[in-house]
C-alpha atoms as a PDB file:
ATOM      1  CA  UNK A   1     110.810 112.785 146.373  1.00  0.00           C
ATOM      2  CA  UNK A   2     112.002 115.117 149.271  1.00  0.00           C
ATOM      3  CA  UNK A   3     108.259 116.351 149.954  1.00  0.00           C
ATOM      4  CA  UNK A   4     107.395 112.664 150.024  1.00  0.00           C
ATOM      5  CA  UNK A   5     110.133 111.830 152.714  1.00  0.00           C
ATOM      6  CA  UNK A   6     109.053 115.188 154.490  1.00  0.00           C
ATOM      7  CA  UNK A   7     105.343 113.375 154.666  1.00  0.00           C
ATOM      8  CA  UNK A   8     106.320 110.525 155.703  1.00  0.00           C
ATOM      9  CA  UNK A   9     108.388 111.750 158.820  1.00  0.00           C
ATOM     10  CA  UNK A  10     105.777 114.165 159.723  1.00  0.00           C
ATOM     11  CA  UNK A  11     102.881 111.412 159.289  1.00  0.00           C
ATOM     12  CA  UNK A  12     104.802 108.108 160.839  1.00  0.00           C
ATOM     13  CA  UNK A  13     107.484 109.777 163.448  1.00  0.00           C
ATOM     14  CA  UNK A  14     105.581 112.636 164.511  1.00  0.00           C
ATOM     15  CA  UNK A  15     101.997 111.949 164.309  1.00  0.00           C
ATOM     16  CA  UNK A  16     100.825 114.554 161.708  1.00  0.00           C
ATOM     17  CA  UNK A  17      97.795 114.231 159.988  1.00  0.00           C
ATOM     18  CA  UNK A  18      97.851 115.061 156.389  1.00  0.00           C
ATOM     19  CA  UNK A  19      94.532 117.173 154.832  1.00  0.00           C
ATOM     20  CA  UNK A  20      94.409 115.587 151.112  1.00  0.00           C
ATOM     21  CA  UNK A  21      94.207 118.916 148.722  1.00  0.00           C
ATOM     22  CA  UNK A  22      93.724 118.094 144.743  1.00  0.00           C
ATOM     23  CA  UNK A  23      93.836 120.323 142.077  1.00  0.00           C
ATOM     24  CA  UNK A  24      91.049 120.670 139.950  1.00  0.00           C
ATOM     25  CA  UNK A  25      90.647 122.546 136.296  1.00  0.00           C
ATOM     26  CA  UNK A  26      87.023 123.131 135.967  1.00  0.00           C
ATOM     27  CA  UNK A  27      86.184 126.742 134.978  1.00  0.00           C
ATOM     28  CA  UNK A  28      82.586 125.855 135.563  1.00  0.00           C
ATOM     29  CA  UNK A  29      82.490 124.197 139.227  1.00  0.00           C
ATOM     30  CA  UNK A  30      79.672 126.143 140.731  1.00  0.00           C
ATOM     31  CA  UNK A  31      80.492 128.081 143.664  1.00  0.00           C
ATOM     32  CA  UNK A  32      78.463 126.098 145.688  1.00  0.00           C
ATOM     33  CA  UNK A  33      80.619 122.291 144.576  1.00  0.00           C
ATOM     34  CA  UNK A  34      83.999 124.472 145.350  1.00  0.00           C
ATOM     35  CA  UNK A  35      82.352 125.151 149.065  1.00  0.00           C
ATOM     36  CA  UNK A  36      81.686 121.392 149.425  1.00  0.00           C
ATOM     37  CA  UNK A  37      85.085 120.353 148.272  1.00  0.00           C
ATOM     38  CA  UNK A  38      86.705 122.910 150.704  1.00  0.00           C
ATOM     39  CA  UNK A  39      84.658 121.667 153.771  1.00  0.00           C
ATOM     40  CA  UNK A  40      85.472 118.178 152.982  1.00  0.00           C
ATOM     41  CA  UNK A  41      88.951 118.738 152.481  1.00  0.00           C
ATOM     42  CA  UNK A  42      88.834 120.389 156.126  1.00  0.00           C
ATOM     43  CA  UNK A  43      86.223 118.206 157.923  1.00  0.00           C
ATOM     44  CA  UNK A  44      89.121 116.797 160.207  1.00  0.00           C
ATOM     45  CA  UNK A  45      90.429 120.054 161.159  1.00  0.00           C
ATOM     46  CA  UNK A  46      89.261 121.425 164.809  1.00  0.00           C
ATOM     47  CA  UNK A  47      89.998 124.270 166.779  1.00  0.00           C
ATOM     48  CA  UNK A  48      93.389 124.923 168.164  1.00  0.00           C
ATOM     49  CA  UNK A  49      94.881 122.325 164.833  1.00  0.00           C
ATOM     50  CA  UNK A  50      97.626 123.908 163.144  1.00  0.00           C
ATOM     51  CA  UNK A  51      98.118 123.300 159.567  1.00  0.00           C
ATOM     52  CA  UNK A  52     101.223 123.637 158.328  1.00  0.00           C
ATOM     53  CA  UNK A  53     101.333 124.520 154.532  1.00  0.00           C
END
């Protein structure tokens, strides 16, 4: 619940984007389909963005 309120501050009051991460259990994701997630997961990010973990 706390992280949730944390998001929502961040998002509504202080105009941070969030970068949508999901977990996945699949031994046998190809290199190659773990690349593509991790662009897509960063396509919004530019240079000078700071993401804060």
């Amino acid at each position: 619940m706390a992280q949730n309120m944390v998001t929502d501050i961040a998002t509504k009051e202080l105009g941070f984007r969030e970068i949508g991460v999901f977990q996945y259990n699949d031994k046998n994701e190809s290199k190659s389909s773990l690349i593509a997630r991790f662009d897509g997961m960063l396509a919004g990010v530019e240079l000078g963005d700071v993401i804060v973990f």
